[in-house]
PDB file of N, CA and C in Angstrom:
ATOM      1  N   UNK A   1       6.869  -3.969 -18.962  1.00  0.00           N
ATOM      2  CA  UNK A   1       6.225  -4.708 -17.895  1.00  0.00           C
ATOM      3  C   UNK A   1       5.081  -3.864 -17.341  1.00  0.00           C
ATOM      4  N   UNK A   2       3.903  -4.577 -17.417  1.00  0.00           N
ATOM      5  CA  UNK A   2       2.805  -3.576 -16.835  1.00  0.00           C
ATOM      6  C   UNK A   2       3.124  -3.030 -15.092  1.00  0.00           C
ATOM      7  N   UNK A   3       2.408  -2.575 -14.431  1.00  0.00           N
ATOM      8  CA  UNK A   3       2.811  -2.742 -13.540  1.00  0.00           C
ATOM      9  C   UNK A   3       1.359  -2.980 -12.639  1.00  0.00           C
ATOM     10  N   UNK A   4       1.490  -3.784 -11.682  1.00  0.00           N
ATOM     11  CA  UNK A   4      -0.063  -3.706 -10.976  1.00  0.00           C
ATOM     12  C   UNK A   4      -0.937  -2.816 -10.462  1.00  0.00           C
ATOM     13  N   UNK A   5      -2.242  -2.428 -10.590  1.00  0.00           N
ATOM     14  CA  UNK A   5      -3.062  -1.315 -10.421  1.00  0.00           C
ATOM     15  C   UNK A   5      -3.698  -1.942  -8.953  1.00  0.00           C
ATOM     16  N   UNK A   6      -2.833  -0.737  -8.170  1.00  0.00           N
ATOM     17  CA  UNK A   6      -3.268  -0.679  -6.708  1.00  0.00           C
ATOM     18  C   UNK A   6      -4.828  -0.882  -6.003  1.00  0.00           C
ATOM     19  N   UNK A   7      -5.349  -1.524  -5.365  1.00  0.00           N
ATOM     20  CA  UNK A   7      -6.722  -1.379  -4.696  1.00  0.00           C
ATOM     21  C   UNK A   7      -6.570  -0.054  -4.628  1.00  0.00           C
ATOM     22  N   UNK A   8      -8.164   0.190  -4.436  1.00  0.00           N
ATOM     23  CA  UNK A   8      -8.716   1.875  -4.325  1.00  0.00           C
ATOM     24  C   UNK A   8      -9.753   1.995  -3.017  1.00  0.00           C
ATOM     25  N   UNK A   9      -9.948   3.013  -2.276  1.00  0.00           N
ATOM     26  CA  UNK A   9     -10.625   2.869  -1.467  1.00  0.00           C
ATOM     27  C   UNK A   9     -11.311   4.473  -1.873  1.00  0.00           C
ATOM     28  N   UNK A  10     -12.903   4.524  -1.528  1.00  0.00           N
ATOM     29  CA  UNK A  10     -13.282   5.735  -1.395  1.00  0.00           C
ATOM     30  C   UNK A  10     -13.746   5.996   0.080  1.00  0.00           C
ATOM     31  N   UNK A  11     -13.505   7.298   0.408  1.00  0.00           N
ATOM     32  CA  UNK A  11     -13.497   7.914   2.120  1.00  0.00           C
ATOM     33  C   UNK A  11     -13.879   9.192   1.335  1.00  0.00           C
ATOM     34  N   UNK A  12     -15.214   9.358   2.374  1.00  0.00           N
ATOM     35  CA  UNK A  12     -15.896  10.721   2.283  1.00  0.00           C
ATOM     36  C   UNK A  12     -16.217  11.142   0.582  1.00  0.00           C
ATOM     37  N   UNK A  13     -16.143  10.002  -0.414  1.00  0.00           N
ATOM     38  CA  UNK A  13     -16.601  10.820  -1.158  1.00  0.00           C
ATOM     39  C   UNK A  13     -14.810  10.794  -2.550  1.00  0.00           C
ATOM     40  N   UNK A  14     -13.985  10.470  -1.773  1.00  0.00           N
ATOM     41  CA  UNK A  14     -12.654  10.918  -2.646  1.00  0.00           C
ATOM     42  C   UNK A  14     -12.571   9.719  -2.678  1.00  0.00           C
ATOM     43  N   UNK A  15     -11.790   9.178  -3.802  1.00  0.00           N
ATOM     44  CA  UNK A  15     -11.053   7.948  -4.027  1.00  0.00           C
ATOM     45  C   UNK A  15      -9.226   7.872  -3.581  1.00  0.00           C
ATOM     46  N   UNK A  16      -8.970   7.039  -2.813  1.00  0.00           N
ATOM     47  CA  UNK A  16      -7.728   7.123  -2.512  1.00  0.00           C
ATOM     48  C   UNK A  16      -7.120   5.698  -2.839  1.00  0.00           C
ATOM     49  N   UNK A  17      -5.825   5.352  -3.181  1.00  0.00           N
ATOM     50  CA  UNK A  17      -4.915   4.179  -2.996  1.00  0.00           C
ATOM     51  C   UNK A  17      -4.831   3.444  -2.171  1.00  0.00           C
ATOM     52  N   UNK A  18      -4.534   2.377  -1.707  1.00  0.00           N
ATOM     53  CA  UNK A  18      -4.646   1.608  -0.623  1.00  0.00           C
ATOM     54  C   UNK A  18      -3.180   1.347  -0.595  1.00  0.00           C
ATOM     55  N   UNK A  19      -2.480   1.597   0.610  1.00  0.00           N
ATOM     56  CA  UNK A  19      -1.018   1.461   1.020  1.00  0.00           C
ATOM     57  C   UNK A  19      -0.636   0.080   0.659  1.00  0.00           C
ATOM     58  N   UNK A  20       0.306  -0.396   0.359  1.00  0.00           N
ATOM     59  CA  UNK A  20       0.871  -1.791  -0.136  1.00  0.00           C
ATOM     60  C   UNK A  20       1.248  -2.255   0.939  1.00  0.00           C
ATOM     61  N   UNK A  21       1.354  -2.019   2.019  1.00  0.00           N
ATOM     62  CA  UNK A  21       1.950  -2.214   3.390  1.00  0.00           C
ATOM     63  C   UNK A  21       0.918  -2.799   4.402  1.00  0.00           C
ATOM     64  N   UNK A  22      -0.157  -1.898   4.764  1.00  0.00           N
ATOM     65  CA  UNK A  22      -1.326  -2.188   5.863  1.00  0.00           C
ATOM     66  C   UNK A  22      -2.406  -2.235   4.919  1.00  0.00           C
ATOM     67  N   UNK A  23      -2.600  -1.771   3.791  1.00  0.00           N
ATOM     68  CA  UNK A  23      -4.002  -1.488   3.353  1.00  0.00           C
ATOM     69  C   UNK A  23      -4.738  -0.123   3.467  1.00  0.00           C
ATOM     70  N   UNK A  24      -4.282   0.789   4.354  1.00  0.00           N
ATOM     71  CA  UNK A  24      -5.082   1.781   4.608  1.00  0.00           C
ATOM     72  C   UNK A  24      -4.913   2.843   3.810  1.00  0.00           C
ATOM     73  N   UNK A  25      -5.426   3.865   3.378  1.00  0.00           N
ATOM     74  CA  UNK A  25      -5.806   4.731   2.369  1.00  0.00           C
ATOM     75  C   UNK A  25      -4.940   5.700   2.353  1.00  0.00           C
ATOM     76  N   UNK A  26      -4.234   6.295   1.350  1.00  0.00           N
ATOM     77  CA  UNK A  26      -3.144   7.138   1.195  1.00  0.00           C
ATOM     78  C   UNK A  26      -3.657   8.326   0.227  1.00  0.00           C
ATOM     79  N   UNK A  27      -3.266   9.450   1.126  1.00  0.00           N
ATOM     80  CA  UNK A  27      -3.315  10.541   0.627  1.00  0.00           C
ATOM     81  C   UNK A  27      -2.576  11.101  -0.116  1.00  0.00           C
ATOM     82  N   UNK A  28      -3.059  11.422  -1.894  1.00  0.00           N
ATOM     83  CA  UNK A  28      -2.013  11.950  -2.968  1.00  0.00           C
ATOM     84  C   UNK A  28      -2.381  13.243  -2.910  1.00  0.00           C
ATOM     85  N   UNK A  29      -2.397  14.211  -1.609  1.00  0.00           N
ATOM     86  CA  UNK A  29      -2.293  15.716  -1.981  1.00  0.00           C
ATOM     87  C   UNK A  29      -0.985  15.643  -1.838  1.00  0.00           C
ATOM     88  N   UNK A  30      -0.320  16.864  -3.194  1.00  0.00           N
ATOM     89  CA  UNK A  30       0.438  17.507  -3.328  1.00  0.00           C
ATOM     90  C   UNK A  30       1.854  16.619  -3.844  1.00  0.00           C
ATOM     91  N   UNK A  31       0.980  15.036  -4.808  1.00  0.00           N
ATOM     92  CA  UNK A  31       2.351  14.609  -5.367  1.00  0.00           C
ATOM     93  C   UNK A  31       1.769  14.695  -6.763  1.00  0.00           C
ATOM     94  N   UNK A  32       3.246  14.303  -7.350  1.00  0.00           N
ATOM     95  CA  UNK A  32       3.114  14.089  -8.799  1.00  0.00           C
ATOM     96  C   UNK A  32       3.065  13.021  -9.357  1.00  0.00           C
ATOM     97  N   UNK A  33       3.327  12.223  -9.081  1.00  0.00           N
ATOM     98  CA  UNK A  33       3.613  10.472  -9.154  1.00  0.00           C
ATOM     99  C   UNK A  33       2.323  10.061  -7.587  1.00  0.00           C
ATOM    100  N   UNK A  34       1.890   9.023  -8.162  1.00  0.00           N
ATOM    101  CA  UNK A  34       0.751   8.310  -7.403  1.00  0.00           C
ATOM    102  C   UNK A  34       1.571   7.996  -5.623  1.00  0.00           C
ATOM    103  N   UNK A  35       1.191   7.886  -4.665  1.00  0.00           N
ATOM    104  CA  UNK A  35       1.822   7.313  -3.112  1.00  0.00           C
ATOM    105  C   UNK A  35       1.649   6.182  -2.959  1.00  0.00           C
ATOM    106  N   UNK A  36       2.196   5.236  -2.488  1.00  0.00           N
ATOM    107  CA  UNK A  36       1.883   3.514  -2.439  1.00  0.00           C
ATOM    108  C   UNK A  36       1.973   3.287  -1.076  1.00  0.00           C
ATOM    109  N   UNK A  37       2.196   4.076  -0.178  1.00  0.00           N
ATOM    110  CA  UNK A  37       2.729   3.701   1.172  1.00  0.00           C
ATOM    111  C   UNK A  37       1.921   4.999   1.961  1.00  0.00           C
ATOM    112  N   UNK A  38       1.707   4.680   2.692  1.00  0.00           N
ATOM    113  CA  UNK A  38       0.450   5.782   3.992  1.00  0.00           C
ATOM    114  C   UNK A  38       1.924   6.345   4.715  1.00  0.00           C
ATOM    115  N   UNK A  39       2.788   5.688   5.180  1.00  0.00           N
ATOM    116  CA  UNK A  39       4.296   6.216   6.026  1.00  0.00           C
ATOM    117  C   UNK A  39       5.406   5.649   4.883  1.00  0.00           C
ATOM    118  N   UNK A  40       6.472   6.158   5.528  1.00  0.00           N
ATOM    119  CA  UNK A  40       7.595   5.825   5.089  1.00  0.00           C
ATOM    120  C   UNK A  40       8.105   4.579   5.724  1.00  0.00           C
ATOM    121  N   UNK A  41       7.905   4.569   7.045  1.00  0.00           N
ATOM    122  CA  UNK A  41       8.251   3.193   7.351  1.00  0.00           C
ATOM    123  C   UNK A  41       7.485   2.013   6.954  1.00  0.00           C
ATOM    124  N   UNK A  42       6.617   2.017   6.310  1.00  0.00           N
ATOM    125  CA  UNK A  42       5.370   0.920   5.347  1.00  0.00           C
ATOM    126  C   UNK A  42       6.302   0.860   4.304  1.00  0.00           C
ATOM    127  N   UNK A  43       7.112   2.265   3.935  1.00  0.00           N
ATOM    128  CA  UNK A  43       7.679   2.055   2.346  1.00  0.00           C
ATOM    129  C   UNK A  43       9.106   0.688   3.179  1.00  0.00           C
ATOM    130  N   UNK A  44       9.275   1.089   4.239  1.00  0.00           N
ATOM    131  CA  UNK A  44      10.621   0.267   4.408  1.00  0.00           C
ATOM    132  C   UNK A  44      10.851  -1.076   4.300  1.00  0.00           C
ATOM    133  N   UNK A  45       9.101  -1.514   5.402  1.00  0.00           N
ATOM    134  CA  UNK A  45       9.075  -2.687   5.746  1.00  0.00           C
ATOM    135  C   UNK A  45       8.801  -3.617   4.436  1.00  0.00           C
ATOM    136  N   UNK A  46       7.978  -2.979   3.699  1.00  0.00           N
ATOM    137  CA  UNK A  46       8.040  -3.750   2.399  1.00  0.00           C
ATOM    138  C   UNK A  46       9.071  -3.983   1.595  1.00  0.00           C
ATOM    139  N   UNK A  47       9.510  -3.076   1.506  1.00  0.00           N
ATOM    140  CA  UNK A  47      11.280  -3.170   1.136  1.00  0.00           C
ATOM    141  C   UNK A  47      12.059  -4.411   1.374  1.00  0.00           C
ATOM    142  N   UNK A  48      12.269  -4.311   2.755  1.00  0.00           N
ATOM    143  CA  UNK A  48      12.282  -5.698   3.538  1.00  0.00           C
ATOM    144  C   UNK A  48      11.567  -6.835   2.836  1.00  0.00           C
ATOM    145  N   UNK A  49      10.606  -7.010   2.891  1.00  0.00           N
ATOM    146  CA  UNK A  49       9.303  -7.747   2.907  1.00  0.00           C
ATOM    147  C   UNK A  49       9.917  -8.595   1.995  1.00  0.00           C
ATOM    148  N   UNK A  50      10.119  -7.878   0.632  1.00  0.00           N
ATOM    149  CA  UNK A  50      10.278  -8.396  -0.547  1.00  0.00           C
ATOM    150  C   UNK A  50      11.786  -9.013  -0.724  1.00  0.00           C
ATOM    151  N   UNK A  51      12.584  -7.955   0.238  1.00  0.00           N
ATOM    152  CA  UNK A  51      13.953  -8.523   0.195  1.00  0.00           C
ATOM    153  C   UNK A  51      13.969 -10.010   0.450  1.00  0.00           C
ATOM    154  N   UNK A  52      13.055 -10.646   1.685  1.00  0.00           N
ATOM    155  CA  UNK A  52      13.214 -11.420   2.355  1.00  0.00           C
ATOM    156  C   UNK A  52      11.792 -12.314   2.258  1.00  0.00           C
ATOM    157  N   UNK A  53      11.539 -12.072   1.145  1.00  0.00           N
ATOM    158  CA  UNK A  53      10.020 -12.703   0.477  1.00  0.00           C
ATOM    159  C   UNK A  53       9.228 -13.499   1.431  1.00  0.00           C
ATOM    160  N   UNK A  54       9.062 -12.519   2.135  1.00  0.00           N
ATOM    161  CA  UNK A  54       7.789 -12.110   3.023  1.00  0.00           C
ATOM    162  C   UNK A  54       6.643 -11.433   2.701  1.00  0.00           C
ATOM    163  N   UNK A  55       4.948 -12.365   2.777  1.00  0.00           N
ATOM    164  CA  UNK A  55       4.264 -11.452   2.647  1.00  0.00           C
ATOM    165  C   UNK A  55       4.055  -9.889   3.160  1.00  0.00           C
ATOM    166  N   UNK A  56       3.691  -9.411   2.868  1.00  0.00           N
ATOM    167  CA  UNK A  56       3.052  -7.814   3.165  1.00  0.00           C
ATOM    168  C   UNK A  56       2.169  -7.789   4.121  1.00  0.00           C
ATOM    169  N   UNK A  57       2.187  -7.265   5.127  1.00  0.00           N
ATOM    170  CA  UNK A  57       1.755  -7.299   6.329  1.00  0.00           C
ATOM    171  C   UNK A  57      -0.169  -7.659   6.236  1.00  0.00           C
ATOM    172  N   UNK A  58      -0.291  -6.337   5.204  1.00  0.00           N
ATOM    173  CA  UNK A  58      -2.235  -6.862   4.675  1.00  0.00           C
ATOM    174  C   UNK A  58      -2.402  -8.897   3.892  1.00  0.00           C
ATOM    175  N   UNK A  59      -1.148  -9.000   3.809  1.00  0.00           N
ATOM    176  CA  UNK A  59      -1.775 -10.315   3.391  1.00  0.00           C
ATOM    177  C   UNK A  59      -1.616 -11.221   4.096  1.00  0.00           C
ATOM    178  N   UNK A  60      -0.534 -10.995   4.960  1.00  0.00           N
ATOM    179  CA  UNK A  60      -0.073 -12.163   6.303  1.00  0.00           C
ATOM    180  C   UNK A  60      -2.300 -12.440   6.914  1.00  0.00           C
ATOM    181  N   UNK A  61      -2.702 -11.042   7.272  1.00  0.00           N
ATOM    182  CA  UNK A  61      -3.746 -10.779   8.078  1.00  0.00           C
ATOM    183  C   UNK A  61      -4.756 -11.691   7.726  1.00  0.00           C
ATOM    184  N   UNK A  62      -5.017 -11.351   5.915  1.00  0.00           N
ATOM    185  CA  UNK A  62      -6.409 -12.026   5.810  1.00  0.00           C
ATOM    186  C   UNK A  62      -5.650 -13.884   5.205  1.00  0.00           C
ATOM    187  N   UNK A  63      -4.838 -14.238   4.692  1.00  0.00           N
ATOM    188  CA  UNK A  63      -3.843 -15.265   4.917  1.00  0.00           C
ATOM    189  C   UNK A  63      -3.798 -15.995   6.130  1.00  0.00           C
ATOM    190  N   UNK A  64      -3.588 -15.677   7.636  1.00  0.00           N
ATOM    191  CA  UNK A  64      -3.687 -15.913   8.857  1.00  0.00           C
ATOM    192  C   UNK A  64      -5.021 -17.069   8.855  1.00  0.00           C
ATOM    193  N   UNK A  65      -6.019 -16.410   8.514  1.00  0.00           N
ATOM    194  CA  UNK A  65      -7.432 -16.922   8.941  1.00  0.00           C
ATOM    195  C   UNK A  65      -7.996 -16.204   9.820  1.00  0.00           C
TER     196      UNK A  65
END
């Protein structure tokens, strides 16, 4: 199963991931495996999210209107 290739954001020059949670840019210093989540509680709520197939908070937003 492929798996989906995260939005990217560049800041200052670096390219970073975009959190699956809010959208905002996640910092991969000092992992080995890529970060998908800016906090841990972003990792939770999505957790949730999906448990309870709920959009993801970035899509409720632009979704909303």
């Amino acid at each position: 199963m492929d798996e989906e290739q995260l939005p990217t954001q560049r800041v200052a020059g670096i390219e970073y991931l975009s959190c699956e949670w809010c959208g905002e840019a996640v910092s991969q210093l000092g992992t080995r495996s890529p970060r998908k989540y800016c906090k841990r509680t972003h990792r939770q709520r999505a957790f949730e999210a999906r448990r309870l197939g709920v959009p993801m908070l970035r899509n409720r937003k632009t979704a909303g209107g």
